[in-house]
Structure formats: structure tokens, C-alpha cells
PDB file of N, CA and C in Angstrom:
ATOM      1  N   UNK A   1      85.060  75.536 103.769  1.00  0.00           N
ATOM      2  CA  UNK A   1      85.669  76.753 103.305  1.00  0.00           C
ATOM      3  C   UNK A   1      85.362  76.905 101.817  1.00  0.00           C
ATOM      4  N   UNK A   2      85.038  78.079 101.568  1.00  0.00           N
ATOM      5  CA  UNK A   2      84.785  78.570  99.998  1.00  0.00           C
ATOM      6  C   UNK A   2      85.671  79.023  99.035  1.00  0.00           C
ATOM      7  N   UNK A   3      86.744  77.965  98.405  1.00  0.00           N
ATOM      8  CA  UNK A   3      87.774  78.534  97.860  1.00  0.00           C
ATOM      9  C   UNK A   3      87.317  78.791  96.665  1.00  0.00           C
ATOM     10  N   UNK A   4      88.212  80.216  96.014  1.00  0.00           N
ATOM     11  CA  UNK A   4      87.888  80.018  94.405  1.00  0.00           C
ATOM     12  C   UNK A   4      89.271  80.469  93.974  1.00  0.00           C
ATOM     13  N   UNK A   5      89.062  79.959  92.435  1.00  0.00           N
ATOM     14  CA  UNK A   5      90.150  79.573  91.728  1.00  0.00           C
ATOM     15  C   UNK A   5      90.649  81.280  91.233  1.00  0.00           C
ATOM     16  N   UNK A   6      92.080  81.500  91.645  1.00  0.00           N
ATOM     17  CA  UNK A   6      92.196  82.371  90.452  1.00  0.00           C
ATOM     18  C   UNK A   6      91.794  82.617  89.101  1.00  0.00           C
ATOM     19  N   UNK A   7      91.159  84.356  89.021  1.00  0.00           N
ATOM     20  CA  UNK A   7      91.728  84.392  87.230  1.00  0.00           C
ATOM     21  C   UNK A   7      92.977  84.429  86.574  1.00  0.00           C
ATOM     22  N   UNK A   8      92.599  84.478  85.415  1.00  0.00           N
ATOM     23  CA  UNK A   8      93.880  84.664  84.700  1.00  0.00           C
ATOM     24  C   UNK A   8      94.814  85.605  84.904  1.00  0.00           C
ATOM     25  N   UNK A   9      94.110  86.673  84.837  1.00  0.00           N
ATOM     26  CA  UNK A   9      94.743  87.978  85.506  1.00  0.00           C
ATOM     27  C   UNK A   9      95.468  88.064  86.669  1.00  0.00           C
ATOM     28  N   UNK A  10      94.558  87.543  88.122  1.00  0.00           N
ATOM     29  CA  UNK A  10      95.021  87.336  89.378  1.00  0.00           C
ATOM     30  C   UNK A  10      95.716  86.438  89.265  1.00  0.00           C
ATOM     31  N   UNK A  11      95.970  85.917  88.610  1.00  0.00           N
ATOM     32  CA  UNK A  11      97.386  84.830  88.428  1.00  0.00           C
ATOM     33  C   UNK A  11      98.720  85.703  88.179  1.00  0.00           C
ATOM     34  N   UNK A  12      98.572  86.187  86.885  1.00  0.00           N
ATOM     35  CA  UNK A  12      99.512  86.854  86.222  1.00  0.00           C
ATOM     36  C   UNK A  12     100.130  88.009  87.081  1.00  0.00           C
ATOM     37  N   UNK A  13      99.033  88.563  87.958  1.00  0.00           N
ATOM     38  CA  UNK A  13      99.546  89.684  88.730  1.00  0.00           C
ATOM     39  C   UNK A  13     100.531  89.243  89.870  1.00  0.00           C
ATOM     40  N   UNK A  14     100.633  87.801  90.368  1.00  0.00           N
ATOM     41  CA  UNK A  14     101.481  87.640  90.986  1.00  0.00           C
ATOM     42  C   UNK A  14     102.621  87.333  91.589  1.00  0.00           C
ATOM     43  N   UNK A  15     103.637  88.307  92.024  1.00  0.00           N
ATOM     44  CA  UNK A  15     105.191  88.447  91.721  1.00  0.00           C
ATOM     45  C   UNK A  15     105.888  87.618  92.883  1.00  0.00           C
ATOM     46  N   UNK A  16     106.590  86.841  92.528  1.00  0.00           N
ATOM     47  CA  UNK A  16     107.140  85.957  93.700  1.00  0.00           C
ATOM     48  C   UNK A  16     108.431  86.672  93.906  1.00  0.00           C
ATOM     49  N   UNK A  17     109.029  87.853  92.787  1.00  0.00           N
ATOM     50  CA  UNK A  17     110.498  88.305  93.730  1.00  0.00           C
ATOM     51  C   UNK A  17     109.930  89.311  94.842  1.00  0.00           C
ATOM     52  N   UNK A  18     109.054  89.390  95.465  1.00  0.00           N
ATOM     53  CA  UNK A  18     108.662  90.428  96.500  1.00  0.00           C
ATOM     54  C   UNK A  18     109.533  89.489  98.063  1.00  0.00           C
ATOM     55  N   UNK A  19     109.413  88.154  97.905  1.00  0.00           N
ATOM     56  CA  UNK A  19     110.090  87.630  99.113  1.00  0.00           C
ATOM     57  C   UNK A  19     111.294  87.506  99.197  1.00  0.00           C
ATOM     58  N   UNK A  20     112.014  87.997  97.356  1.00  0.00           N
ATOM     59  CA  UNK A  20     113.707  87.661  97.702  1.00  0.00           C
ATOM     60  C   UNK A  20     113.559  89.133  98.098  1.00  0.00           C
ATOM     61  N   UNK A  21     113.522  89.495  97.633  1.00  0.00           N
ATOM     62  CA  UNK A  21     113.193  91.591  97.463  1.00  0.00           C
ATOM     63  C   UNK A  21     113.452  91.828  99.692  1.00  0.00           C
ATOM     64  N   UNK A  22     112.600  91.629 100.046  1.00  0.00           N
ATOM     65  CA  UNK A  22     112.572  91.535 101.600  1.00  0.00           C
ATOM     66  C   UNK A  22     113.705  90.579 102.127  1.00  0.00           C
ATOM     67  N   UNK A  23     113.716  89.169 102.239  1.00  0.00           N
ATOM     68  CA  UNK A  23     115.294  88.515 102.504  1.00  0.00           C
ATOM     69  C   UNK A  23     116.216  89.310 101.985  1.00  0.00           C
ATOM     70  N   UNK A  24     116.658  90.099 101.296  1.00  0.00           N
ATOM     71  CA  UNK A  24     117.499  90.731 100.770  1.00  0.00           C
ATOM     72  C   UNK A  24     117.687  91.857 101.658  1.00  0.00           C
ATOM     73  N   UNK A  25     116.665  92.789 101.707  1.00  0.00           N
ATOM     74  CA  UNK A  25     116.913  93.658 102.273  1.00  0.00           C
ATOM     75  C   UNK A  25     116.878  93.746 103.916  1.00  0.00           C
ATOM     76  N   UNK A  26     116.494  92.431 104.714  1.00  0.00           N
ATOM     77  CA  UNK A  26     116.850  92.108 105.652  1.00  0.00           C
ATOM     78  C   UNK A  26     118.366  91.609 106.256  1.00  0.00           C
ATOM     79  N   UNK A  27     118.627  90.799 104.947  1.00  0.00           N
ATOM     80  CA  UNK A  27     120.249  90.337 105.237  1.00  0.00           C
ATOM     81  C   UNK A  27     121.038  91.604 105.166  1.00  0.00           C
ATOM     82  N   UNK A  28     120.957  92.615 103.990  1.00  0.00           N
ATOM     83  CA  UNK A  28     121.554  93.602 104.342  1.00  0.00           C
ATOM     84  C   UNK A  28     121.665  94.497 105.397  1.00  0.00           C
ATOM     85  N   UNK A  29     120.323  94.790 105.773  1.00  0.00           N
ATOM     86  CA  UNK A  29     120.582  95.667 107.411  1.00  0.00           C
ATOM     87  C   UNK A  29     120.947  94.745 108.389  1.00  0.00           C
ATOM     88  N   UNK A  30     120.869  93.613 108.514  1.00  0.00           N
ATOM     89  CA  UNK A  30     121.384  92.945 109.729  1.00  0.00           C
ATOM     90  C   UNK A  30     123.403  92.433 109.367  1.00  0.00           C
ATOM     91  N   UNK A  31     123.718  92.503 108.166  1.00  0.00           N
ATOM     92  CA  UNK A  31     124.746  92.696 107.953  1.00  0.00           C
ATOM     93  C   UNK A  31     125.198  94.011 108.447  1.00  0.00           C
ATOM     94  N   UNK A  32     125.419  95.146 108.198  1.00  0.00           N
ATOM     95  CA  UNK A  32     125.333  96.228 108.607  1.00  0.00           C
ATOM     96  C   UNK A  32     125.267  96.884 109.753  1.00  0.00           C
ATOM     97  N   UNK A  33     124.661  96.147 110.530  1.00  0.00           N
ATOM     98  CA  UNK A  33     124.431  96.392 112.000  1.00  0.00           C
ATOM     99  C   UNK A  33     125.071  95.614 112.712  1.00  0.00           C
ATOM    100  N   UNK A  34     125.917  94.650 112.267  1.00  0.00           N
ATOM    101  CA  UNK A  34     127.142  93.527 113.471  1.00  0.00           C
ATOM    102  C   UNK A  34     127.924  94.137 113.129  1.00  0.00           C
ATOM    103  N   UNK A  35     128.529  94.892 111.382  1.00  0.00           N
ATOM    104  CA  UNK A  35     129.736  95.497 111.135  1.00  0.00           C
ATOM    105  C   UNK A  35     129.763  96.959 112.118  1.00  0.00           C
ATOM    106  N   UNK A  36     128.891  97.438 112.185  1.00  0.00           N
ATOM    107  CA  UNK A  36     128.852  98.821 112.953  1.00  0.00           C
ATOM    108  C   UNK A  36     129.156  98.320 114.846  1.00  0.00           C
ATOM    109  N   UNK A  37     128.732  97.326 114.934  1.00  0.00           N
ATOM    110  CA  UNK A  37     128.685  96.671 116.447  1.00  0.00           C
ATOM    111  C   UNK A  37     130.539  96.021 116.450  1.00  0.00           C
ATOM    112  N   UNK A  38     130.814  95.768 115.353  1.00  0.00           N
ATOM    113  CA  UNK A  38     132.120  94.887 115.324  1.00  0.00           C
ATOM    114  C   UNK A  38     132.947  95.892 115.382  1.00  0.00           C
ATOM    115  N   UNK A  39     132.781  96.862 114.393  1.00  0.00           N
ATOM    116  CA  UNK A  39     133.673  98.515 114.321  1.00  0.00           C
ATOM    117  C   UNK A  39     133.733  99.219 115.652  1.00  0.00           C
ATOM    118  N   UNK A  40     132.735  99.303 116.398  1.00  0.00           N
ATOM    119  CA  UNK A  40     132.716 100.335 117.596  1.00  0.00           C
ATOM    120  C   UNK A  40     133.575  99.188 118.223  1.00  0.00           C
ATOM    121  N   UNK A  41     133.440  97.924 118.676  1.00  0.00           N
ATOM    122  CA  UNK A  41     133.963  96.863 119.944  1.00  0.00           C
ATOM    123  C   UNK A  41     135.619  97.353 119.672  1.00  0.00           C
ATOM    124  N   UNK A  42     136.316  97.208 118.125  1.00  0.00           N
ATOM    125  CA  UNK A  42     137.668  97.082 117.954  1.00  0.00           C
ATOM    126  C   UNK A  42     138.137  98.868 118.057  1.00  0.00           C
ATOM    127  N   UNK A  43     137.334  99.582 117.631  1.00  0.00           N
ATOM    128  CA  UNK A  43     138.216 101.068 117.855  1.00  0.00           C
ATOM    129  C   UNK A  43     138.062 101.747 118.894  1.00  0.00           C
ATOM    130  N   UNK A  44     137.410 101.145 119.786  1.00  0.00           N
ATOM    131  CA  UNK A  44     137.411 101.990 121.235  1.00  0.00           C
ATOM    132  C   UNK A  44     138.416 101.581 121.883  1.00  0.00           C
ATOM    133  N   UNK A  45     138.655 101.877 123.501  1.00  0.00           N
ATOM    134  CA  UNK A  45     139.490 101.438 124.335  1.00  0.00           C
ATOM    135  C   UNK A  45     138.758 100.002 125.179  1.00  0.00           C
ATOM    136  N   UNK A  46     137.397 100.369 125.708  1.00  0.00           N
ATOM    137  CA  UNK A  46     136.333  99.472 126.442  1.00  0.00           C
ATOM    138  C   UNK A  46     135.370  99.285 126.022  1.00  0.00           C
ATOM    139  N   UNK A  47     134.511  98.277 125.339  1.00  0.00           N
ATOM    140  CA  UNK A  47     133.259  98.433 125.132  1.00  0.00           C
ATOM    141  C   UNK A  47     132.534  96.868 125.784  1.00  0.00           C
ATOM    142  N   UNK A  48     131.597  97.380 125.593  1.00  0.00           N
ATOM    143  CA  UNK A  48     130.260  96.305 125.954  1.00  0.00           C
ATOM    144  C   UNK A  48     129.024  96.281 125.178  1.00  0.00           C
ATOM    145  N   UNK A  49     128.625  95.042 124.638  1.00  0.00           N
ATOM    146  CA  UNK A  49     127.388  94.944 123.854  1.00  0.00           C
ATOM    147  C   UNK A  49     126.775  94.015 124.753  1.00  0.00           C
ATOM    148  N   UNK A  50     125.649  94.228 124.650  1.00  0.00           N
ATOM    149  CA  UNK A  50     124.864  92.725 124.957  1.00  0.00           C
ATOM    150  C   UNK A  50     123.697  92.934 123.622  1.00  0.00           C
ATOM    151  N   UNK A  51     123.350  91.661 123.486  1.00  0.00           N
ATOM    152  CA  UNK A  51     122.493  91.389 122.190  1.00  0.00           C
ATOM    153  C   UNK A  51     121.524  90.858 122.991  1.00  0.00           C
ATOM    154  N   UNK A  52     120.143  90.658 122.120  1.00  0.00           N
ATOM    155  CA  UNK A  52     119.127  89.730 122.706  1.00  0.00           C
ATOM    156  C   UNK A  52     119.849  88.181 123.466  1.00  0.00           C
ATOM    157  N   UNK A  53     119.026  87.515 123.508  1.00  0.00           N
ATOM    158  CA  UNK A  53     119.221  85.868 124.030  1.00  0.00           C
ATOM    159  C   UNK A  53     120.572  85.997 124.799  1.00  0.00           C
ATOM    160  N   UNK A  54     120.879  87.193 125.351  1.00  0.00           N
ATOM    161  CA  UNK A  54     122.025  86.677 126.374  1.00  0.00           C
ATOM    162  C   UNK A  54     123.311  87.084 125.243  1.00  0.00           C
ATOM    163  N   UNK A  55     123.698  87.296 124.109  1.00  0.00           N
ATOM    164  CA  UNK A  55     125.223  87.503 123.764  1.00  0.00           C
ATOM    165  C   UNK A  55     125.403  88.409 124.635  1.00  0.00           C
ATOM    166  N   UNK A  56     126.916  88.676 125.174  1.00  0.00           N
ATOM    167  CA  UNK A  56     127.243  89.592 125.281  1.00  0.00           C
ATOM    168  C   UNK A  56     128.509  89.275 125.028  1.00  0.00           C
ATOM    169  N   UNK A  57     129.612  90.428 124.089  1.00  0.00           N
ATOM    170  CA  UNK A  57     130.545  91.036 123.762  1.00  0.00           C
ATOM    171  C   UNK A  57     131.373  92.223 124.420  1.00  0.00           C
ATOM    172  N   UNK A  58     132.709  91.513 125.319  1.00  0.00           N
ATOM    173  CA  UNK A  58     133.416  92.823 126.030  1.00  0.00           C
ATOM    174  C   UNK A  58     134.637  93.225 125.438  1.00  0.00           C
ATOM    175  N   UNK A  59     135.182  94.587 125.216  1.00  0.00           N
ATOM    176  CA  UNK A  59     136.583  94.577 125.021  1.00  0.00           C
ATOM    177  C   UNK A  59     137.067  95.085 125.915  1.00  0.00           C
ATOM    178  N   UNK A  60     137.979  95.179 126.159  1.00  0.00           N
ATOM    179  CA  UNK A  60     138.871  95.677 127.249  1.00  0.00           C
ATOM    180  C   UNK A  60     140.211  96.195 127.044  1.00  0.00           C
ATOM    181  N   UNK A  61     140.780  96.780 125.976  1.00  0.00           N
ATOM    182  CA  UNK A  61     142.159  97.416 125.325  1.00  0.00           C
ATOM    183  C   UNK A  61     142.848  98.135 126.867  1.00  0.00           C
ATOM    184  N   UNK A  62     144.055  97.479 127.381  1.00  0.00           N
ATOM    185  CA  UNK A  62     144.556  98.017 128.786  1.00  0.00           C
ATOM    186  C   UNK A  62     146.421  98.726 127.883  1.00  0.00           C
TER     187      UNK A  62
END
């Protein structure tokens, strides 16, 4: 394989907060989306979720 060394420049140009930048904005929408899933389960009368891998979440308010 033919590696070559960065320049100086291509060094300098590169920003390592781009991966908190994304984890970040992943934790937030997936935060966001159990609170909206947690909100609908408690203010209805009946609900049902199922999530990937098999969760599933029932309420049943009688």
C-alpha cells in the first residue's frame, strides 16, 4: 500500500469535534423519541409499542 504523509495544511484542516458534533446529535434525537414514545404510552387509555429486537411496551388504563 502507498501511504503518504500528510501536509501541514492537511493536518491542520482536520477537526476532530465533527464526531462529538454527530454523537451529540444522535443522543439527542434518540432521547426525544423514547420521551415522545413514553408520553403517548402514559396519556392514552391503551397503547402498544413494539421496538426493534422484540421490546414491546403495553398500557392498559381500565
Amino acid at each position: 500500500m502507498n501511504l503518504i504523509p500528510l501536509t501541514e495544511e492537511e493536518a491542520s484542516s482536520c477537526r476532530p469535534g465533527e464526531a462529538f458534533t454527530l454523537a451529540t446529535v444522535l443522543l439527542v434525537f434518540s432521547v426525544v423519541i423514547l420521551t415522545i414514545v413514553a408520553y403517548k404510552l402514559f396519556t392514552s387509555r391503551g397503547a402498544k409499542v413494539t421496538l426493534p429486537d422484540g421490546y414491546k411496551f403495553e398500557w392498559d388504563s381500565k
